[in-house]
PDB file of N, CA and C in Angstrom:
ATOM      1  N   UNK A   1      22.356   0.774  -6.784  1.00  0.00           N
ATOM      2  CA  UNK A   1      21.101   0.236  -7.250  1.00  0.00           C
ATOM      3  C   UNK A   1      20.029   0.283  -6.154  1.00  0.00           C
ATOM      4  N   UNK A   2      20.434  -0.098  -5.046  1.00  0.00           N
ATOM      5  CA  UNK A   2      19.211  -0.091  -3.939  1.00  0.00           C
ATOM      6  C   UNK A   2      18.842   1.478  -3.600  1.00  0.00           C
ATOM      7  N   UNK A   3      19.758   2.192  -3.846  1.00  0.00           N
ATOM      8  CA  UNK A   3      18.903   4.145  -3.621  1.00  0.00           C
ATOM      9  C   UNK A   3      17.932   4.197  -4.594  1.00  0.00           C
ATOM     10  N   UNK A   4      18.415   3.913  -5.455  1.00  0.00           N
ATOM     11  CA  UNK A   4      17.034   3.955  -6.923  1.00  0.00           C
ATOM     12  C   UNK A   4      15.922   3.458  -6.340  1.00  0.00           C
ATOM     13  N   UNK A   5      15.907   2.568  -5.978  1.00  0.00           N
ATOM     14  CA  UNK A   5      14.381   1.600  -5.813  1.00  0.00           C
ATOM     15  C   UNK A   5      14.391   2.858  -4.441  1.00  0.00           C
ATOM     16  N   UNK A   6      14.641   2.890  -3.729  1.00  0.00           N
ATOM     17  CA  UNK A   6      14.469   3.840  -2.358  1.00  0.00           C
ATOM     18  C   UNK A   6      13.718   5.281  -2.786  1.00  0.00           C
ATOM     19  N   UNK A   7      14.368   5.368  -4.034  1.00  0.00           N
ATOM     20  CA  UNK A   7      13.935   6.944  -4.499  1.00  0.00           C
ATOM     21  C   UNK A   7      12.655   6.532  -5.133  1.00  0.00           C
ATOM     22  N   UNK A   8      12.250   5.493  -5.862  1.00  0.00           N
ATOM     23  CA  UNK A   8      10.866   5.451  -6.578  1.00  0.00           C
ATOM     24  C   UNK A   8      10.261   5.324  -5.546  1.00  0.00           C
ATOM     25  N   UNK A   9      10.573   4.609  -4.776  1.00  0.00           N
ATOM     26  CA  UNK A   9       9.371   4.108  -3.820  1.00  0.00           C
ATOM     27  C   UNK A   9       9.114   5.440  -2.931  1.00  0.00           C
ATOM     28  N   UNK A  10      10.254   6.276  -2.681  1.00  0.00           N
ATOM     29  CA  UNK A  10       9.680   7.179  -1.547  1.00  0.00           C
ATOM     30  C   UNK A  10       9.031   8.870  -2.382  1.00  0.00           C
ATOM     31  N   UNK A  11       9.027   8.404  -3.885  1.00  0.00           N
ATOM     32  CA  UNK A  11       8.128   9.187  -4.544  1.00  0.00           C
ATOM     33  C   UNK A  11       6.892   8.472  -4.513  1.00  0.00           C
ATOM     34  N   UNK A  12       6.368   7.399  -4.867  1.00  0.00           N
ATOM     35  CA  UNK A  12       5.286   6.972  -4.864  1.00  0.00           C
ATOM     36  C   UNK A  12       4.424   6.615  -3.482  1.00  0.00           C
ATOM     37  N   UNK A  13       4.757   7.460  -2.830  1.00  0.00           N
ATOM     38  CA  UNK A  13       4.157   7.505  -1.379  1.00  0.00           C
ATOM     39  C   UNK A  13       2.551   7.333  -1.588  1.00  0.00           C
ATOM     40  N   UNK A  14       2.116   6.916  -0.697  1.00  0.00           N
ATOM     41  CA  UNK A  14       0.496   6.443  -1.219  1.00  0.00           C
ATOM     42  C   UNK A  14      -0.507   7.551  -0.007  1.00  0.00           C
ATOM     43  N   UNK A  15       0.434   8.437   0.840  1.00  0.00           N
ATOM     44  CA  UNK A  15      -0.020   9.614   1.295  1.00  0.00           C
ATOM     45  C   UNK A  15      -0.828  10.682   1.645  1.00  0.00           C
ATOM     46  N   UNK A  16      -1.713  10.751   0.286  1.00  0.00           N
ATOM     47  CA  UNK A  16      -1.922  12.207  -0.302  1.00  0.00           C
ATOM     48  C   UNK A  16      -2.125  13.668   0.858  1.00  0.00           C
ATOM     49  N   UNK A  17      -1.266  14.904   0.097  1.00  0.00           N
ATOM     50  CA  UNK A  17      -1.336  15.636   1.116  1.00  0.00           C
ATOM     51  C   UNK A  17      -2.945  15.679   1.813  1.00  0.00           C
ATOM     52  N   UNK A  18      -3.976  15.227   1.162  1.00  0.00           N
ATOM     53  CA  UNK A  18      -5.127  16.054   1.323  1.00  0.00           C
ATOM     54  C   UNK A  18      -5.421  15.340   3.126  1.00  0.00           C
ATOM     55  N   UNK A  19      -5.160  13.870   2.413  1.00  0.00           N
ATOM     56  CA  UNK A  19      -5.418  12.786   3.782  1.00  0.00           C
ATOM     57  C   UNK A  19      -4.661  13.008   4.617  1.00  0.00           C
ATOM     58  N   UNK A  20      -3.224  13.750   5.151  1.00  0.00           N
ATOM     59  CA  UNK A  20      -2.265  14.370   6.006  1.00  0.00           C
ATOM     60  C   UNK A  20      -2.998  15.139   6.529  1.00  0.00           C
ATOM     61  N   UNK A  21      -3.781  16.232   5.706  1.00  0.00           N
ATOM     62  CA  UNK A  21      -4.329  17.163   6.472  1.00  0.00           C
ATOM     63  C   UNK A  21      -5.164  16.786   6.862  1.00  0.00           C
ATOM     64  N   UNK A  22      -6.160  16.275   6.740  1.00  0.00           N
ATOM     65  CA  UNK A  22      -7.415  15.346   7.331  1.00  0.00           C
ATOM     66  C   UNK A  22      -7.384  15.019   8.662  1.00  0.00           C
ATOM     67  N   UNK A  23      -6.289  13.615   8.474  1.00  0.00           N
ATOM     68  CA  UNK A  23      -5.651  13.271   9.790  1.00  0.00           C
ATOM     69  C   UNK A  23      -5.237  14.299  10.731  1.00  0.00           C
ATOM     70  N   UNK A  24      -4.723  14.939  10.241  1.00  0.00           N
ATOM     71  CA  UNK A  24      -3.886  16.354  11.346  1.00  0.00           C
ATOM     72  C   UNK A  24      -4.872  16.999  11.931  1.00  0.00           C
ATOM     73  N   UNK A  25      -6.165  17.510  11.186  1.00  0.00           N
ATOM     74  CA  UNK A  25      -7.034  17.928  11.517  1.00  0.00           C
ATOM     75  C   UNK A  25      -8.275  17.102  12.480  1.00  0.00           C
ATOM     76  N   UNK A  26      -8.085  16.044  12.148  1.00  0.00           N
ATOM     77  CA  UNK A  26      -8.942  15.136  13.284  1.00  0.00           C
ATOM     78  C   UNK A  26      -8.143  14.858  14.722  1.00  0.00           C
ATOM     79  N   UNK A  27      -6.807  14.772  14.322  1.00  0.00           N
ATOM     80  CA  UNK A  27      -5.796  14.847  15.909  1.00  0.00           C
ATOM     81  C   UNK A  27      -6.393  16.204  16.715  1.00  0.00           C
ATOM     82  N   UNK A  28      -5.887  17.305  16.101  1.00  0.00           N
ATOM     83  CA  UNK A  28      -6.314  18.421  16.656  1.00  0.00           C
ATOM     84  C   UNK A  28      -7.437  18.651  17.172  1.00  0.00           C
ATOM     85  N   UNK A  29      -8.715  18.393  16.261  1.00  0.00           N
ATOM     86  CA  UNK A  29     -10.139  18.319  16.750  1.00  0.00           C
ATOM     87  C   UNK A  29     -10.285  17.125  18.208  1.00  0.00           C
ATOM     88  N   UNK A  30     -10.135  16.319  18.299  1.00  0.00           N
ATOM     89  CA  UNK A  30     -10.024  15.088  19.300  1.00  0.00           C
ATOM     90  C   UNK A  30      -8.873  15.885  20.338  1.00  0.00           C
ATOM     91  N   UNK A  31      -8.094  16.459  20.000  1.00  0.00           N
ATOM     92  CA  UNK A  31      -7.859  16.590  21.593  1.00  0.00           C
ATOM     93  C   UNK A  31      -8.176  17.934  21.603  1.00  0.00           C
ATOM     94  N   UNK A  32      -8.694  18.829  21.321  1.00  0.00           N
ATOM     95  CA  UNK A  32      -9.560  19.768  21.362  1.00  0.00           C
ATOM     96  C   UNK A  32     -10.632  19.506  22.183  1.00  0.00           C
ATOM     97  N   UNK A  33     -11.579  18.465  21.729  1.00  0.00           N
ATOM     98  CA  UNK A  33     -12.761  18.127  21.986  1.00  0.00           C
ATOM     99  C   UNK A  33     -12.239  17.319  24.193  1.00  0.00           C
ATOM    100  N   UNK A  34     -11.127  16.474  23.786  1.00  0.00           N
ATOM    101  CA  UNK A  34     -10.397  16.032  25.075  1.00  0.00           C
ATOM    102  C   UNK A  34     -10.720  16.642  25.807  1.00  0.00           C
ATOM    103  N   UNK A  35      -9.715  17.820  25.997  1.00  0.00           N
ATOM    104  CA  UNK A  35      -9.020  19.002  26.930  1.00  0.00           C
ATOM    105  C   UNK A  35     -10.611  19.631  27.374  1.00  0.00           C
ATOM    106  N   UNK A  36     -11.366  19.734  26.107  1.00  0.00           N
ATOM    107  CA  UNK A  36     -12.150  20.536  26.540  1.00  0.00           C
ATOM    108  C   UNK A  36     -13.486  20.579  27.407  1.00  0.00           C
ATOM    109  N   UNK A  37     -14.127  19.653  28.394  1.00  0.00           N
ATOM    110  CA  UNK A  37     -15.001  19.556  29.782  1.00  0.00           C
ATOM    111  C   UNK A  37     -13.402  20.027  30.716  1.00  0.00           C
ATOM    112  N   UNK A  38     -12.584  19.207  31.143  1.00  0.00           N
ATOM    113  CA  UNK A  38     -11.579  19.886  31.969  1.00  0.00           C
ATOM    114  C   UNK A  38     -11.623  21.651  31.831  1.00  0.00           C
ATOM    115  N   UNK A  39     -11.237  22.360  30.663  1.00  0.00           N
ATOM    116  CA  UNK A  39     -10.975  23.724  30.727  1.00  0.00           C
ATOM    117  C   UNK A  39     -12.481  24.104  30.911  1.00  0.00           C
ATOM    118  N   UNK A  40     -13.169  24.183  30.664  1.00  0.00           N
ATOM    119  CA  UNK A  40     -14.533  24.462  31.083  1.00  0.00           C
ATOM    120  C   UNK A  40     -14.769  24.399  32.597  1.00  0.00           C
ATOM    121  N   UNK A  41     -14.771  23.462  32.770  1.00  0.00           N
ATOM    122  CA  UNK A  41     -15.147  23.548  34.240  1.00  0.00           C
ATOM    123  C   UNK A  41     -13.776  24.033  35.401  1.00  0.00           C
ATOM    124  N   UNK A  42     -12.685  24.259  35.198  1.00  0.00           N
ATOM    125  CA  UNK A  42     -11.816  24.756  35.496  1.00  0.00           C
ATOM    126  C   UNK A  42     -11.766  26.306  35.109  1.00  0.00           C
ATOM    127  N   UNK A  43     -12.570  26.955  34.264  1.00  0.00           N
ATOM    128  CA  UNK A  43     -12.393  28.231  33.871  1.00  0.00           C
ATOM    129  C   UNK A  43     -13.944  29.008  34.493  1.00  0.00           C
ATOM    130  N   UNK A  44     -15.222  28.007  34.373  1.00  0.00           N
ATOM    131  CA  UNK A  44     -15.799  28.362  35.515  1.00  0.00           C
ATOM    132  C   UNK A  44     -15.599  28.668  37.092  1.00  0.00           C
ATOM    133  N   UNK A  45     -15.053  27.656  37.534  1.00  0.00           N
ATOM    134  CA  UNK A  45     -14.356  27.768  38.663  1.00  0.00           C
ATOM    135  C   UNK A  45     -13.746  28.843  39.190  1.00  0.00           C
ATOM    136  N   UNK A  46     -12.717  29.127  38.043  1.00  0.00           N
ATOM    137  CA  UNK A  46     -11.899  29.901  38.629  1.00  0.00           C
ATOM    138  C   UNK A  46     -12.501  31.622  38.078  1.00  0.00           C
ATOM    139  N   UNK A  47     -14.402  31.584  37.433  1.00  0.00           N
ATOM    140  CA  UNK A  47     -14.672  32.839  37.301  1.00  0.00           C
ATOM    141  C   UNK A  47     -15.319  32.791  38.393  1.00  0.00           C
ATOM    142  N   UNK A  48     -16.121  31.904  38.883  1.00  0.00           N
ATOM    143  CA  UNK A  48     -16.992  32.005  40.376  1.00  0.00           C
ATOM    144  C   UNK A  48     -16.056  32.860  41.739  1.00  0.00           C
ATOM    145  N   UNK A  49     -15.274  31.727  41.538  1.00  0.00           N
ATOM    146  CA  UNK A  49     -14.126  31.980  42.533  1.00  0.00           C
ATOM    147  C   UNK A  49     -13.332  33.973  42.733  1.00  0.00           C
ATOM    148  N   UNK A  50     -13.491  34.206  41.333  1.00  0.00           N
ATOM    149  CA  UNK A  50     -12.761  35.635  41.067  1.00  0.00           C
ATOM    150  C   UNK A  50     -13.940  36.655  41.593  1.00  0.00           C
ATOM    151  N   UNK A  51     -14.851  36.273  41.175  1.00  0.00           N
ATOM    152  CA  UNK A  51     -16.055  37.037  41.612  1.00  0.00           C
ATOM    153  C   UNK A  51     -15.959  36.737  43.193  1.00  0.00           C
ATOM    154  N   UNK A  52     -16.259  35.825  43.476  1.00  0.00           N
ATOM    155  CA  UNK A  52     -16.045  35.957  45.366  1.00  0.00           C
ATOM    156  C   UNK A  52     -15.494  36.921  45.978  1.00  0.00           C
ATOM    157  N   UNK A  53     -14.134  37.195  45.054  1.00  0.00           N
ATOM    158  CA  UNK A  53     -13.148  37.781  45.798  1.00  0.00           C
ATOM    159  C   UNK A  53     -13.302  38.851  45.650  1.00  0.00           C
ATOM    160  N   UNK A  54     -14.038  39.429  44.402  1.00  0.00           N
ATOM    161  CA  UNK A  54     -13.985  40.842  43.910  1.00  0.00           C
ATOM    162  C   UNK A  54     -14.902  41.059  45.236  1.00  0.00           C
ATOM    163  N   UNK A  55     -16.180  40.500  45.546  1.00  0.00           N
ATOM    164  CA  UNK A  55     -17.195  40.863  46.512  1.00  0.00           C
ATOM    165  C   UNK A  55     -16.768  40.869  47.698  1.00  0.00           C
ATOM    166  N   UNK A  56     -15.866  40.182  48.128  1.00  0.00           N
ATOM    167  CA  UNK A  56     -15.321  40.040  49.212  1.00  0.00           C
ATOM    168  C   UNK A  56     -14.485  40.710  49.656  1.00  0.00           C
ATOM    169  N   UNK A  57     -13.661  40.907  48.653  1.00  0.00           N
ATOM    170  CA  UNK A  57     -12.002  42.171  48.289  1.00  0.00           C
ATOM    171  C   UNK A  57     -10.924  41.124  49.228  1.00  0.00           C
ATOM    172  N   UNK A  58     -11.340  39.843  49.387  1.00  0.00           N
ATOM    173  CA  UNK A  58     -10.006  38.950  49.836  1.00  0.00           C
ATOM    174  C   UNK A  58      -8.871  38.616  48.481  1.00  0.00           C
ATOM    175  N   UNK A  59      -7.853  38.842  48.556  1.00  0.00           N
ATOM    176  CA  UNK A  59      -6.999  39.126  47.418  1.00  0.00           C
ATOM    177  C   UNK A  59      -5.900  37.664  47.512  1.00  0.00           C
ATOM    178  N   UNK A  60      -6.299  36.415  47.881  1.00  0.00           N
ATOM    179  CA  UNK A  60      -5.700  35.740  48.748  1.00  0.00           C
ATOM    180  C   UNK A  60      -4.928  34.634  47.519  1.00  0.00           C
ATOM    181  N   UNK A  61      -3.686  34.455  46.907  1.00  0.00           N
ATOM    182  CA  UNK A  61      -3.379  33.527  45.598  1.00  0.00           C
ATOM    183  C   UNK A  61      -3.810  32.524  45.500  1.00  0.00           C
ATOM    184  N   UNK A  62      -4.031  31.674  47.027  1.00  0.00           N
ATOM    185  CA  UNK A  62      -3.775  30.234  47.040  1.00  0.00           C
ATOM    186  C   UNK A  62      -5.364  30.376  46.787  1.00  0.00           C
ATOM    187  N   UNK A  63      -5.958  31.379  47.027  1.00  0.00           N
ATOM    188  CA  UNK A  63      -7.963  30.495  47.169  1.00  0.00           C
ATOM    189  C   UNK A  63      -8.832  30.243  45.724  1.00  0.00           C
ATOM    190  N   UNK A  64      -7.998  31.252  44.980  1.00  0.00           N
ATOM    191  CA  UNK A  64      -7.980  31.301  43.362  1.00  0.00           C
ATOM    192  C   UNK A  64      -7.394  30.044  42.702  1.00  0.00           C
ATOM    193  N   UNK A  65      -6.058  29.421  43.629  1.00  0.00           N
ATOM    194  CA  UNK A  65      -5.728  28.039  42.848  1.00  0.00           C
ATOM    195  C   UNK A  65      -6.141  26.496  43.301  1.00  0.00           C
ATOM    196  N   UNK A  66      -6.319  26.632  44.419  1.00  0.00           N
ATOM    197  CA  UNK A  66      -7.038  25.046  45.479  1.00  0.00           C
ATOM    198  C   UNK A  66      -8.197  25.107  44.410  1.00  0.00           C
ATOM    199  N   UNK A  67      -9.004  25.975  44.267  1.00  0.00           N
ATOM    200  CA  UNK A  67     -10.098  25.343  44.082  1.00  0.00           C
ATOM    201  C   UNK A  67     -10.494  24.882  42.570  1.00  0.00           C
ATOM    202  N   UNK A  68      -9.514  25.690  42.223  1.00  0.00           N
ATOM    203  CA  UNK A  68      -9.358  24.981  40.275  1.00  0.00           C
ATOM    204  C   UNK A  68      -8.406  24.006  40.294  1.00  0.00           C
ATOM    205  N   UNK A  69      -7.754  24.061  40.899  1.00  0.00           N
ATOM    206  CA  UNK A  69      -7.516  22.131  41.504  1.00  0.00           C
ATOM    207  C   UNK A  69      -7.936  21.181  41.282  1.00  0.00           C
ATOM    208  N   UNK A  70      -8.976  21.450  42.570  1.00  0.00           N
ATOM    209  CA  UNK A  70      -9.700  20.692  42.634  1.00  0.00           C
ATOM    210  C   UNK A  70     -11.194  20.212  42.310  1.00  0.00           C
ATOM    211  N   UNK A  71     -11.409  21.698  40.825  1.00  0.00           N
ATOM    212  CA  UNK A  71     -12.123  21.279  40.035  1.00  0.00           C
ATOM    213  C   UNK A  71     -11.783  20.452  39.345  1.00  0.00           C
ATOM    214  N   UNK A  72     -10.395  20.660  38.232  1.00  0.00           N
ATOM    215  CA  UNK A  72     -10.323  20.236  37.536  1.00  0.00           C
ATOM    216  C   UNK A  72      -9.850  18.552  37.731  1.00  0.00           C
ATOM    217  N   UNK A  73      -9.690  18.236  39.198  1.00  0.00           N
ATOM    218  CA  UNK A  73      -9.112  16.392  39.557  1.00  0.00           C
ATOM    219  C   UNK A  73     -10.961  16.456  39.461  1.00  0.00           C
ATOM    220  N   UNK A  74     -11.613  16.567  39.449  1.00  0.00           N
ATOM    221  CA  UNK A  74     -12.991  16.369  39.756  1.00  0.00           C
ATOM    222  C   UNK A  74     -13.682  15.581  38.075  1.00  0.00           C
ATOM    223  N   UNK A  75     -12.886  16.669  37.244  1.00  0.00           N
ATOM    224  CA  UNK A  75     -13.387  16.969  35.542  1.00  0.00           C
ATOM    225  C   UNK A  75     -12.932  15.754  35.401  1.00  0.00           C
ATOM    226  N   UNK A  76     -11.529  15.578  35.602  1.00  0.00           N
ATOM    227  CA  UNK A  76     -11.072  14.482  35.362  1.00  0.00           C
ATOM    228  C   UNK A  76     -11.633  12.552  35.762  1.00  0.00           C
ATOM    229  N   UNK A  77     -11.956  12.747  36.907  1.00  0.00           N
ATOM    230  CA  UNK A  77     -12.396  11.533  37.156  1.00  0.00           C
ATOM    231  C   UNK A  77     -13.919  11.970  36.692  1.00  0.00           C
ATOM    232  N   UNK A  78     -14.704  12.519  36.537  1.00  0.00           N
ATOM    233  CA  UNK A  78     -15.999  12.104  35.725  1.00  0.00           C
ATOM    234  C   UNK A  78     -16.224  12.448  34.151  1.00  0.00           C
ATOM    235  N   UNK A  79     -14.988  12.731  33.625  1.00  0.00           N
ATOM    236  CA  UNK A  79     -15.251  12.654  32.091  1.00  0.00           C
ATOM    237  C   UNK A  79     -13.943  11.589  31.826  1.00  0.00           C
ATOM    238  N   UNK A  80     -13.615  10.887  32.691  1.00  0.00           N
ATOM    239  CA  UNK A  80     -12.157  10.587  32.073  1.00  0.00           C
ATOM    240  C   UNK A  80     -12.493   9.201  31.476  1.00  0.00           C
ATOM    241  N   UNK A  81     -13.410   8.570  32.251  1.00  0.00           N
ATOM    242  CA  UNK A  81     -13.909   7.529  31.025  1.00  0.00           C
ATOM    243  C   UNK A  81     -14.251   8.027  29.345  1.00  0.00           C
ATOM    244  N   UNK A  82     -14.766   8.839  29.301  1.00  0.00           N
ATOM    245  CA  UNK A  82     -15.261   9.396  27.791  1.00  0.00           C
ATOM    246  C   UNK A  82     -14.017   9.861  27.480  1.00  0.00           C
ATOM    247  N   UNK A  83     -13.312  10.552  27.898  1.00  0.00           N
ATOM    248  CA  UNK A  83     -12.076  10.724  26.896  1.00  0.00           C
ATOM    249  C   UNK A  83     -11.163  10.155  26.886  1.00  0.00           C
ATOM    250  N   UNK A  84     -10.820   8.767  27.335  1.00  0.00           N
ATOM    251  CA  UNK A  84     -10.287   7.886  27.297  1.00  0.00           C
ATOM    252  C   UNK A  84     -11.225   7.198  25.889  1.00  0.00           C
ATOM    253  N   UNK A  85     -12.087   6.976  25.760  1.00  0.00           N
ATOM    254  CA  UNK A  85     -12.713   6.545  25.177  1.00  0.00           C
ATOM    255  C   UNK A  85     -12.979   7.065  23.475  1.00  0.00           C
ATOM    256  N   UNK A  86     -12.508   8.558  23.867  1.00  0.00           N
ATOM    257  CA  UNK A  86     -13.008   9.099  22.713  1.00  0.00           C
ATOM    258  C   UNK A  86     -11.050   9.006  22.113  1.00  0.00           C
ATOM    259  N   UNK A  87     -10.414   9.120  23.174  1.00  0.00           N
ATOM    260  CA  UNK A  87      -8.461   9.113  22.071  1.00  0.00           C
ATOM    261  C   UNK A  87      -8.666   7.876  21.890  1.00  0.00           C
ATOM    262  N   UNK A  88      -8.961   6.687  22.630  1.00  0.00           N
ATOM    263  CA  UNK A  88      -9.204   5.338  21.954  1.00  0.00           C
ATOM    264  C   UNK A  88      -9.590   5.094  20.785  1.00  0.00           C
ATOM    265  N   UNK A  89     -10.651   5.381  20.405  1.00  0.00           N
ATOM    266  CA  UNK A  89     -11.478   5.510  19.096  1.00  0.00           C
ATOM    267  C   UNK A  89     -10.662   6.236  18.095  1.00  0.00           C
ATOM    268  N   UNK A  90     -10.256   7.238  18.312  1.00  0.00           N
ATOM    269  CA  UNK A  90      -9.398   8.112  16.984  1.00  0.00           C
ATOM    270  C   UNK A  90      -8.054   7.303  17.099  1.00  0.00           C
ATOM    271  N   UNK A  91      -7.284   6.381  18.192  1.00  0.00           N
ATOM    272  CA  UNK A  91      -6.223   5.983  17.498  1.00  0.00           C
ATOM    273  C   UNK A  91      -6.726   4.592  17.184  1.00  0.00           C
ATOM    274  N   UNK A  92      -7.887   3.727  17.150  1.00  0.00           N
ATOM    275  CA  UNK A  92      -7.902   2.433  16.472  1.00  0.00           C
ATOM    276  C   UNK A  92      -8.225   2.701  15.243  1.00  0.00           C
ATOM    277  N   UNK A  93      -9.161   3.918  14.861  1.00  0.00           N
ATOM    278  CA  UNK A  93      -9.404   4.647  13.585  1.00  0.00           C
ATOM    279  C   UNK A  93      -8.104   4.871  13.036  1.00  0.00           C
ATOM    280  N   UNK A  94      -7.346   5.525  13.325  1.00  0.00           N
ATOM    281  CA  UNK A  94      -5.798   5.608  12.682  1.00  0.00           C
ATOM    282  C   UNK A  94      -4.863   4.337  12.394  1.00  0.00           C
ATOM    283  N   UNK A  95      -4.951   3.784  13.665  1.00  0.00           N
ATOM    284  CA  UNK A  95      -3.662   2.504  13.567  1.00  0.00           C
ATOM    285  C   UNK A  95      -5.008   1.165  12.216  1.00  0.00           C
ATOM    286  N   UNK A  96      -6.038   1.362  12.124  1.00  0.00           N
ATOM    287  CA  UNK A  96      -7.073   0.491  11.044  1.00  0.00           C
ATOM    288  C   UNK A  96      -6.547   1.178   9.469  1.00  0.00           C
ATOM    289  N   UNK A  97      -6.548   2.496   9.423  1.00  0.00           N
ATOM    290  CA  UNK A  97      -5.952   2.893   8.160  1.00  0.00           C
ATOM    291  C   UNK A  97      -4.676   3.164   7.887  1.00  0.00           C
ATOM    292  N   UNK A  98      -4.126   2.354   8.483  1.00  0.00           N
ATOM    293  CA  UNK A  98      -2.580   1.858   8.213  1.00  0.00           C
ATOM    294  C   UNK A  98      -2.000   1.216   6.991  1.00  0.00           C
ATOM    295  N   UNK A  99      -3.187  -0.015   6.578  1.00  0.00           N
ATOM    296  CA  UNK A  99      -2.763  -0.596   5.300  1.00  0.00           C
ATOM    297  C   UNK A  99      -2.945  -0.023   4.719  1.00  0.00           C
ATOM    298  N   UNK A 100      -4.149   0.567   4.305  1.00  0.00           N
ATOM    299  CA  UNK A 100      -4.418   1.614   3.317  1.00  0.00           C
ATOM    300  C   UNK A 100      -3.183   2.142   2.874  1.00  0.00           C
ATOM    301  N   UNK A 101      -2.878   2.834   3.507  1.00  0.00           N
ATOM    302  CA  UNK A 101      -2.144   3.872   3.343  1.00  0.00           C
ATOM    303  C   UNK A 101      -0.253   3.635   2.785  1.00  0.00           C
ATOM    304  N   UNK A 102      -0.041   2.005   3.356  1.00  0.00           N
ATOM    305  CA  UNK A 102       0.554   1.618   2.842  1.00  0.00           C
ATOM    306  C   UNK A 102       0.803   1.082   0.856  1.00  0.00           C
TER     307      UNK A 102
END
């Protein structure tokens, strides 16, 4: 008797695929949006940097990686308030439509 009630209830899921995808699609977008001042300024970096070398013809591994390094600890402490701020916001938005959804 208790699988029965288990089986109605886990048909009547209150779900809908459409709102799955929604959600899925706002995760993705948000850390999209995250990641993305870090890769930016880390992919500048490391085109400035490539160009140096082409002009220079120093072929050197480590000078190509220190300094996207230490761009990107840079990205981090001056956007890291905002994207702290911005996964904050998308998970109180999520963990708020909880009942709903129940």
């Amino acid at each position: 008797m208790r699988r029965a009630k288990w089986r109605d209830r886990a048909r009547s899921t209150p779900l809908h695929p459409d709102l799955a995808l929604k959600l899925t699609a706002d995760l993705f977008w948000t850390g999209f949006l995250v990641c993305l001042p870090v890769l930016a300024v880390t992919m500048a970096v490391g085109l400035v940097v490539s160009v140096l070398q082409v002009l220079t013809q120093v072929q050197e591994m480590s000078l190509s990686f220190v300094p996207k390094l230490l761009a990107a600890g840079v990205a981090m402490v001056a956007f890291g308030p905002w994207m702290l701020r911005t996964v904050c916001t998308f998970a109180t938005g999520l963990w708020s439509r909880i009942p709903s959804m129940l």
